[in-house]
Structures are given as C-alpha cells and as structure tokens.
PDB file of N, CA and C in Angstrom:
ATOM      1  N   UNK A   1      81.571  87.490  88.805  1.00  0.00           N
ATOM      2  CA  UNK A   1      81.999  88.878  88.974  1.00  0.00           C
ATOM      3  C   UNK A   1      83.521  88.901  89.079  1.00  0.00           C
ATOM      4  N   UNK A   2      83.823  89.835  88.301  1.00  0.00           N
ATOM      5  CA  UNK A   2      85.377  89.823  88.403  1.00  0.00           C
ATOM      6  C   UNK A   2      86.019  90.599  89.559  1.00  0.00           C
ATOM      7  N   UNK A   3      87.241  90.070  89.867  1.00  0.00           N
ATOM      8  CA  UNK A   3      87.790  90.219  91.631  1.00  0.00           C
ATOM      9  C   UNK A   3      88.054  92.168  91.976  1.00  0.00           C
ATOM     10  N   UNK A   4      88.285  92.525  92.612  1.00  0.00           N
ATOM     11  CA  UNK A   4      88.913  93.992  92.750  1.00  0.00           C
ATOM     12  C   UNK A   4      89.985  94.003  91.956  1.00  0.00           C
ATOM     13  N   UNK A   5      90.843  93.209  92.178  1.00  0.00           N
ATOM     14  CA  UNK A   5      92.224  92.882  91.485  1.00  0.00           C
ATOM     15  C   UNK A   5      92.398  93.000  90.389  1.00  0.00           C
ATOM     16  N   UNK A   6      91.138  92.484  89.828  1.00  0.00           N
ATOM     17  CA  UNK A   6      91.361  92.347  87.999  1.00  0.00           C
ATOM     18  C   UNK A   6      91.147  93.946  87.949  1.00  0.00           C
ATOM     19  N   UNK A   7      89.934  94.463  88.487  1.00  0.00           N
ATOM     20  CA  UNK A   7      89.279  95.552  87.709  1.00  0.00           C
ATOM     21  C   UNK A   7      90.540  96.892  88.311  1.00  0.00           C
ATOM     22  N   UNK A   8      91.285  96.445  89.446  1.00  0.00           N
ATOM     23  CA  UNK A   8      92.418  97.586  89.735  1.00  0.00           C
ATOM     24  C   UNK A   8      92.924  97.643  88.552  1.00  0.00           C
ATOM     25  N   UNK A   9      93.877  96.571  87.834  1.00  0.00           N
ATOM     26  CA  UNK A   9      94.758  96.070  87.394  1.00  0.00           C
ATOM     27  C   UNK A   9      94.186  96.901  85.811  1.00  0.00           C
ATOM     28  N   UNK A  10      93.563  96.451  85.489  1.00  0.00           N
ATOM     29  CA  UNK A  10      92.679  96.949  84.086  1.00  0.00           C
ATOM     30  C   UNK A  10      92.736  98.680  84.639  1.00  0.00           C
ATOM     31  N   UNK A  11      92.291  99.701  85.501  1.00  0.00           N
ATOM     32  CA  UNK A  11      92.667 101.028  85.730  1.00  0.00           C
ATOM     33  C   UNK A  11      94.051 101.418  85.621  1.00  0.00           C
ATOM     34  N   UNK A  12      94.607 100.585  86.442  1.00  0.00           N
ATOM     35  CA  UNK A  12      96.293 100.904  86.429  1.00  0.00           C
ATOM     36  C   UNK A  12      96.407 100.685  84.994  1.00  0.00           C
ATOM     37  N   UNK A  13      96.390 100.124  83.839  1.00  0.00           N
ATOM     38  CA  UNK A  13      96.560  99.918  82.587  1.00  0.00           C
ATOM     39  C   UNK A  13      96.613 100.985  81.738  1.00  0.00           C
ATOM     40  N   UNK A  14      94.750 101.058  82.069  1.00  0.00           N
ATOM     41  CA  UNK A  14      94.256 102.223  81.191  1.00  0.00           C
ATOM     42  C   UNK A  14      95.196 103.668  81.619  1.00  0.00           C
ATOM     43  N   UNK A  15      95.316 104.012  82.353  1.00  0.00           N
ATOM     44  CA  UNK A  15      96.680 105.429  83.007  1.00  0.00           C
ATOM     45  C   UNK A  15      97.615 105.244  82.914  1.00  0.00           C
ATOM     46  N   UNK A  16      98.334 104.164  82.570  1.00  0.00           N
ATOM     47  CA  UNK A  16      99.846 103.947  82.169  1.00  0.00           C
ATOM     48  C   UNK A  16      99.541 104.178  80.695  1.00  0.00           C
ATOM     49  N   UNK A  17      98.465 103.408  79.815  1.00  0.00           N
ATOM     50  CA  UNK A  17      98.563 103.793  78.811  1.00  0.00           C
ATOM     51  C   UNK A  17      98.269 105.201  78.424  1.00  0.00           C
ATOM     52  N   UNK A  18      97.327 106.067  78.808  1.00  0.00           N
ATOM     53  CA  UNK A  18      97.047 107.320  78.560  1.00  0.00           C
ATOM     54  C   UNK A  18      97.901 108.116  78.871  1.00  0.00           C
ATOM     55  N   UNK A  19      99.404 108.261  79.427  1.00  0.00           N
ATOM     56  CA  UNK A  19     100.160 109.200  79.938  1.00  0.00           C
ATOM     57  C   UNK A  19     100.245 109.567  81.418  1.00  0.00           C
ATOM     58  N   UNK A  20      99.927 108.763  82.314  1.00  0.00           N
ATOM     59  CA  UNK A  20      99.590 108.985  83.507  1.00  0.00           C
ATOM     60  C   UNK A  20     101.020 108.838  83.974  1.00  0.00           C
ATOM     61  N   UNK A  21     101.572 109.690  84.927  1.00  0.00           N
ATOM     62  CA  UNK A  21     102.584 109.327  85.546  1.00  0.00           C
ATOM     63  C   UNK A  21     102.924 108.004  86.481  1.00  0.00           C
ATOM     64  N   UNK A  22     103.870 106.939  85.773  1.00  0.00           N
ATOM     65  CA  UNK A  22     103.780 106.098  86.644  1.00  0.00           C
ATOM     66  C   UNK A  22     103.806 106.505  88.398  1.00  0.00           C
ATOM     67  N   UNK A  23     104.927 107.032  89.000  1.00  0.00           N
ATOM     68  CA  UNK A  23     104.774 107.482  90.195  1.00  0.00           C
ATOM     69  C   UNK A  23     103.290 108.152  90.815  1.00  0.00           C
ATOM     70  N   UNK A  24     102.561 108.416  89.752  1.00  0.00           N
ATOM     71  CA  UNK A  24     101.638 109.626  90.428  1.00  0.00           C
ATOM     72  C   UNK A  24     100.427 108.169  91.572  1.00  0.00           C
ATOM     73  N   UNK A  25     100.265 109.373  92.101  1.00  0.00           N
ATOM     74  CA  UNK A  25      99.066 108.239  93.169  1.00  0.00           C
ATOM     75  C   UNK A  25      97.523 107.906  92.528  1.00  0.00           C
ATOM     76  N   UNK A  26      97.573 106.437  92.851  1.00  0.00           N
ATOM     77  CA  UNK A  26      95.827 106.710  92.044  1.00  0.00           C
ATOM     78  C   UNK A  26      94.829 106.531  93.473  1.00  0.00           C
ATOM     79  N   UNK A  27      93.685 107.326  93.533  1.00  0.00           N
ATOM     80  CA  UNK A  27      92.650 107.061  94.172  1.00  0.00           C
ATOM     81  C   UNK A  27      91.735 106.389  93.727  1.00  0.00           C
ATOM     82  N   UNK A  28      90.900 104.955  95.035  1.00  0.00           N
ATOM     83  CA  UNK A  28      89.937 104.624  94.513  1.00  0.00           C
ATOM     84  C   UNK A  28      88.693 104.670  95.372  1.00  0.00           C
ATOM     85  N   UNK A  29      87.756 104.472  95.361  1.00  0.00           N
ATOM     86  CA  UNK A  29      86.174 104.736  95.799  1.00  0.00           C
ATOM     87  C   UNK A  29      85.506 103.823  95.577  1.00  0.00           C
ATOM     88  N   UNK A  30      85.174 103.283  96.830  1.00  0.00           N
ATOM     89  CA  UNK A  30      83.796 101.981  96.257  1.00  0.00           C
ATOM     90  C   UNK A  30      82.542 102.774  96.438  1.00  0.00           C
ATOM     91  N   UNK A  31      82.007 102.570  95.539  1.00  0.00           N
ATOM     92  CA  UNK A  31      80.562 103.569  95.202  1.00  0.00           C
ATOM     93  C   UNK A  31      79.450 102.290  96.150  1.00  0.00           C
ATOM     94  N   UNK A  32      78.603 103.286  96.694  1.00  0.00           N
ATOM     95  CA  UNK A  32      77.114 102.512  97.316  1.00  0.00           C
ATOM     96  C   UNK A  32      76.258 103.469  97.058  1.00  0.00           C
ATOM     97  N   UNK A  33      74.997 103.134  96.416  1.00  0.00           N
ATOM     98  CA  UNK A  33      73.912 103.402  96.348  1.00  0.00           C
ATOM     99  C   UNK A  33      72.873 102.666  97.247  1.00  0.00           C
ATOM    100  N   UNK A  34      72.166 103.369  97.573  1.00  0.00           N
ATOM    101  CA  UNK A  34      71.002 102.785  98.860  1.00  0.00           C
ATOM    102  C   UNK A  34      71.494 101.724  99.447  1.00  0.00           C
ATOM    103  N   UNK A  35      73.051 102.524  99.971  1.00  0.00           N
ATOM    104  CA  UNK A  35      73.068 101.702 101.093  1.00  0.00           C
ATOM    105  C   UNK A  35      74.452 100.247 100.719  1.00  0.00           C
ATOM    106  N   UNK A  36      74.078  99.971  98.997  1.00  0.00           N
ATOM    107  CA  UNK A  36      73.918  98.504  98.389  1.00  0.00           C
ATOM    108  C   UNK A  36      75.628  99.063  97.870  1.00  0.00           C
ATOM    109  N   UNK A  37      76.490  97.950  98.052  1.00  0.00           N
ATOM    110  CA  UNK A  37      77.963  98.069  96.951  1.00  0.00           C
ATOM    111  C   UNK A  37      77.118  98.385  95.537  1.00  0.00           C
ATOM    112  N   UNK A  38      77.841  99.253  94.659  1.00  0.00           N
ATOM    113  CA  UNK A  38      77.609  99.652  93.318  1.00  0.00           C
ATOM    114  C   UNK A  38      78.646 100.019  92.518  1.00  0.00           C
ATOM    115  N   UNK A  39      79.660  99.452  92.970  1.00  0.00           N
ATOM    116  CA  UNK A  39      80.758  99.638  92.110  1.00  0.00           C
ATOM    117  C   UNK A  39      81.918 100.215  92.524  1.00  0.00           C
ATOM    118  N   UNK A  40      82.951  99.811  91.674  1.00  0.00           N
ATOM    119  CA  UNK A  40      84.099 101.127  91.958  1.00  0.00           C
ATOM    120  C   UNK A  40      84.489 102.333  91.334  1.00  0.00           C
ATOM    121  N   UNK A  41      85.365 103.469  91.817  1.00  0.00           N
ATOM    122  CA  UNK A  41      85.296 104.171  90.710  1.00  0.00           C
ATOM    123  C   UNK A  41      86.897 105.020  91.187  1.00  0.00           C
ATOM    124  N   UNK A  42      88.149 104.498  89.975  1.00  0.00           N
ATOM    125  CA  UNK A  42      89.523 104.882  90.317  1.00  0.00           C
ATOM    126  C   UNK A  42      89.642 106.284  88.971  1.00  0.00           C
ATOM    127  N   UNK A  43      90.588 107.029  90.319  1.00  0.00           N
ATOM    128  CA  UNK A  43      91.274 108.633  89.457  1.00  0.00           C
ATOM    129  C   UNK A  43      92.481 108.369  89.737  1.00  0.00           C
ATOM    130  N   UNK A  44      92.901 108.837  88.809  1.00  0.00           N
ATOM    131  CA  UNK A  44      94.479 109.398  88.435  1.00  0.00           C
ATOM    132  C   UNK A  44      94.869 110.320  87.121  1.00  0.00           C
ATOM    133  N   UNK A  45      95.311 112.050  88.408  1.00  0.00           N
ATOM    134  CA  UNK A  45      95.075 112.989  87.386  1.00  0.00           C
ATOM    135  C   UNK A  45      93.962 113.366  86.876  1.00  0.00           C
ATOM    136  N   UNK A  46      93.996 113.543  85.486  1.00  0.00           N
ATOM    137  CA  UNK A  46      92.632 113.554  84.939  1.00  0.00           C
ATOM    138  C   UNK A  46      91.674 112.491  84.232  1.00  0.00           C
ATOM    139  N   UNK A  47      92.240 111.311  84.972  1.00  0.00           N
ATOM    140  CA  UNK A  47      91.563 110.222  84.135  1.00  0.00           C
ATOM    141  C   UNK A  47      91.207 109.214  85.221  1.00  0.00           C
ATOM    142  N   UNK A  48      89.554 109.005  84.597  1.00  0.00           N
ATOM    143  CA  UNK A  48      88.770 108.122  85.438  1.00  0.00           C
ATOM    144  C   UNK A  48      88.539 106.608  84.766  1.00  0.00           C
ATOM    145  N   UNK A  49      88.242 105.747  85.847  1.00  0.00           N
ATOM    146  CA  UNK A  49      87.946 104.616  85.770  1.00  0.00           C
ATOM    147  C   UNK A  49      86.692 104.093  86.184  1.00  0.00           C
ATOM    148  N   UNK A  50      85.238 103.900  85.563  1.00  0.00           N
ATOM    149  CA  UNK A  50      84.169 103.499  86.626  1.00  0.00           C
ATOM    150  C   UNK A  50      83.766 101.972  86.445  1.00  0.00           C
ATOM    151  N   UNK A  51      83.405 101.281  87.426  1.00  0.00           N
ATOM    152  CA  UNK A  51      83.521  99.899  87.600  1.00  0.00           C
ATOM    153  C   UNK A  51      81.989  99.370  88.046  1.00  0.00           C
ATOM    154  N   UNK A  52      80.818  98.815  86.993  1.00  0.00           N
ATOM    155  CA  UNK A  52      79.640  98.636  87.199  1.00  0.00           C
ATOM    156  C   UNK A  52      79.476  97.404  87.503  1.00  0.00           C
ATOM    157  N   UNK A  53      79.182  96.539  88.587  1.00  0.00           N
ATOM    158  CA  UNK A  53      79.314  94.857  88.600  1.00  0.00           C
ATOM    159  C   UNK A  53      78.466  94.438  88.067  1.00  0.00           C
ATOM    160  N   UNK A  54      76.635  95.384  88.069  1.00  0.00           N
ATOM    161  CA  UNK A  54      75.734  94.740  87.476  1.00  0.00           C
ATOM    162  C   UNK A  54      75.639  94.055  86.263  1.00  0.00           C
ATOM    163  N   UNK A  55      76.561  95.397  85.460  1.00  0.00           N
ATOM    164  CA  UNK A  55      76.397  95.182  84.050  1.00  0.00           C
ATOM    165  C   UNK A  55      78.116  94.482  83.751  1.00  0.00           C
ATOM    166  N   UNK A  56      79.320  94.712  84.332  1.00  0.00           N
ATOM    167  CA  UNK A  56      80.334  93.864  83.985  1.00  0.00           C
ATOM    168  C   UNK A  56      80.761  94.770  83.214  1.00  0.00           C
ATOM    169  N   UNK A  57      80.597  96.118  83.047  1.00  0.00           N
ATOM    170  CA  UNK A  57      81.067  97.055  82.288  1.00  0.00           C
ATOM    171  C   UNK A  57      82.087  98.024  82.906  1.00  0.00           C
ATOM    172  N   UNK A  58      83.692  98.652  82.381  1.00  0.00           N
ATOM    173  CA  UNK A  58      84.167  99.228  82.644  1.00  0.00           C
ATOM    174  C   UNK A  58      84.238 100.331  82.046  1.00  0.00           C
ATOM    175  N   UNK A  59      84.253 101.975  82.409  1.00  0.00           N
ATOM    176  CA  UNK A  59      83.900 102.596  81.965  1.00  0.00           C
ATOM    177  C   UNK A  59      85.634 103.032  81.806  1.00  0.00           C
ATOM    178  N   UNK A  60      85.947 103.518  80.671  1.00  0.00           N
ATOM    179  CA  UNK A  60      87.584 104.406  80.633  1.00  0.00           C
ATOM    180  C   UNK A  60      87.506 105.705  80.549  1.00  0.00           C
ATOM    181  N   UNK A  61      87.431 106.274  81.208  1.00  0.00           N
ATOM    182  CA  UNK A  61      87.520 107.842  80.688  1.00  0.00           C
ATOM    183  C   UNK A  61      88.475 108.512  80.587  1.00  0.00           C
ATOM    184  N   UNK A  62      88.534 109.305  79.338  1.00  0.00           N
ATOM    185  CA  UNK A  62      90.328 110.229  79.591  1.00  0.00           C
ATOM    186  C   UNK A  62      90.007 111.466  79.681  1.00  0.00           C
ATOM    187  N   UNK A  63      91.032 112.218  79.378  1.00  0.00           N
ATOM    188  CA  UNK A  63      91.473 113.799  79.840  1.00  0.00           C
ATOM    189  C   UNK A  63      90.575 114.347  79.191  1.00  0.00           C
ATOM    190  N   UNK A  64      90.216 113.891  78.176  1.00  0.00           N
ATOM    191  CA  UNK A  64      88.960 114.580  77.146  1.00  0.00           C
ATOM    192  C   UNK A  64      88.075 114.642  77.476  1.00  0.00           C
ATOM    193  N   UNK A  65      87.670 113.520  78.283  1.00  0.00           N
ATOM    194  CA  UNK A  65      86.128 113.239  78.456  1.00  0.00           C
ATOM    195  C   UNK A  65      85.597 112.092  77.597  1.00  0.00           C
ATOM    196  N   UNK A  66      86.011 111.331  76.754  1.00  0.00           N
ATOM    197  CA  UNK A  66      86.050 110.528  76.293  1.00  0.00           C
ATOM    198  C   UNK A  66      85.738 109.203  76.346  1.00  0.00           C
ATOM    199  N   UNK A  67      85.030 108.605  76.599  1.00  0.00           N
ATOM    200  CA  UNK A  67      84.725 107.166  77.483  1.00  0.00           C
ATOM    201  C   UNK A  67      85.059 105.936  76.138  1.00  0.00           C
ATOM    202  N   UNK A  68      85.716 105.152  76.511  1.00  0.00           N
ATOM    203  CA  UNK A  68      85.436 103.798  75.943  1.00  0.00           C
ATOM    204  C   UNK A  68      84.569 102.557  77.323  1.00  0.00           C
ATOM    205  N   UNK A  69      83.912 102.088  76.639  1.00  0.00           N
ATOM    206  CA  UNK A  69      83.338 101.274  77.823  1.00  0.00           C
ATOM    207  C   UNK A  69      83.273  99.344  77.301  1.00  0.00           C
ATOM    208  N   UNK A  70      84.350  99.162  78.096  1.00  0.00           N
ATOM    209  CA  UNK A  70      84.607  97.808  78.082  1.00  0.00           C
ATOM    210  C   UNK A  70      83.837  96.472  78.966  1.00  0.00           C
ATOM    211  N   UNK A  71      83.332  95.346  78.492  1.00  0.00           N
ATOM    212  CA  UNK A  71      82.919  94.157  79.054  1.00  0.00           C
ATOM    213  C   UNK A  71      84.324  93.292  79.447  1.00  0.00           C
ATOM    214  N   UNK A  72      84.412  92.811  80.801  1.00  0.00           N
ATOM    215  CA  UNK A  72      85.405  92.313  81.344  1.00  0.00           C
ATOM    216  C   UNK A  72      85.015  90.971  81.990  1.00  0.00           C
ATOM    217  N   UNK A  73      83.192  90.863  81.992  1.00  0.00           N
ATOM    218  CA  UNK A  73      83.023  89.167  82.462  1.00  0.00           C
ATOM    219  C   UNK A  73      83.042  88.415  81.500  1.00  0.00           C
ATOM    220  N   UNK A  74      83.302  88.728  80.140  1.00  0.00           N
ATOM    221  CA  UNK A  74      83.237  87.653  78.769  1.00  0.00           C
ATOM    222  C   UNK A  74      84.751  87.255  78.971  1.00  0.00           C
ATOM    223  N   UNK A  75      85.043  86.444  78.206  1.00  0.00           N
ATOM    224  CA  UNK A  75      86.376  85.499  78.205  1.00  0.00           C
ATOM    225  C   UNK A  75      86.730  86.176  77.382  1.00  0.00           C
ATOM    226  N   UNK A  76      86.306  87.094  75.969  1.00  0.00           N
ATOM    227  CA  UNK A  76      86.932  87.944  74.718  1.00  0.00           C
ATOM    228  C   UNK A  76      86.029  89.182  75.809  1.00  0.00           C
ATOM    229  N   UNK A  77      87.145  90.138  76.071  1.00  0.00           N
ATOM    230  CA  UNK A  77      86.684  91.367  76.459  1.00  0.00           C
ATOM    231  C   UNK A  77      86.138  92.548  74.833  1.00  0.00           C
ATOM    232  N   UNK A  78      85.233  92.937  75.039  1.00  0.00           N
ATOM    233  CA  UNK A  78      84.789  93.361  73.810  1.00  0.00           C
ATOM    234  C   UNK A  78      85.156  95.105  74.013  1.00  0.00           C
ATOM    235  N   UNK A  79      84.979  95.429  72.956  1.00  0.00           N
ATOM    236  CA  UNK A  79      85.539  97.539  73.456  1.00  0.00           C
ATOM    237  C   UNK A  79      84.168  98.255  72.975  1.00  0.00           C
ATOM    238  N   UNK A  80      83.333  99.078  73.332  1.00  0.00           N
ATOM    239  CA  UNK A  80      82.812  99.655  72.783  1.00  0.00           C
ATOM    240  C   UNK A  80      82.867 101.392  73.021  1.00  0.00           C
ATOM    241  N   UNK A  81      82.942 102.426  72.219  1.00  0.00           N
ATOM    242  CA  UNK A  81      83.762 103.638  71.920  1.00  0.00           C
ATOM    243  C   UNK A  81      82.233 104.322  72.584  1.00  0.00           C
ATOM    244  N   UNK A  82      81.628 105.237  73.408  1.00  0.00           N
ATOM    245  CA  UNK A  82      81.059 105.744  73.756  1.00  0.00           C
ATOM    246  C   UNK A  82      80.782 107.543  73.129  1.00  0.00           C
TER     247      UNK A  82
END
C-alpha cells in the first residue's frame, strides 16, 4: 500500500496541474466506512482527489466533473479516462 505521502504528493500534483492556486489551502479527509479506514479523499477549490487502498486506485477529479482514475501500486502507474 502506498504511504499517505505518496498519495498527498500525487493530489498536490494533480491541482497544481489543473490551475489550482498554489497558495490556496487543500483539505484532506480520511474516509471510514463501518467503522474500517477506507481511504482518503483531498479538495482544493473545485477539484477532488479520492484515494481507494483496496483497489490502489486514485480517483482525479476536475472542475468538470471529469475523473481520470489512476493505479499507483504498479511500478508503471497506468491512466485510465473515466
């Protein structure tokens, strides 16, 4: 499972690249379901980040609504366009 660190680091990315104000603040949220860790899930502005450990999938979402959803436990991170 990849660390908090990586999967911050990969959010902060995705919002620098989309137009996000560097200065602006990002919020993040560790998601629990029954109880159980289930992930994270970072905003900034209008753009989300959701973080699934089960599946190793990062979700990108932009201002559109738009998701690309990326694999981050493979050694070649793969992209797939949602």
């Amino acid at each position: 499972m990849e660390s908090s660190e990586t999967i911050r680091a990969h959010a902060i990315d995705f919002f620098l690249e989309n137009g996000a104000d560097p200065t602006a603040g990002m919020q993040e949220v560790i998601v629990l379901a029954d109880g159980c860790y289930s992930g994270r899930r970072f905003f900034c502005a209008e753009l989300q980040v959701a973080w699934n450990p089960q599946t190793g999938i990062l979700s990108l979402i932009d201002d559109k609504a738009e998701t690309t959803e990326i694999s981050i436990n493979d050694e070649d991170p793969t992209a797939n366009a949602a």
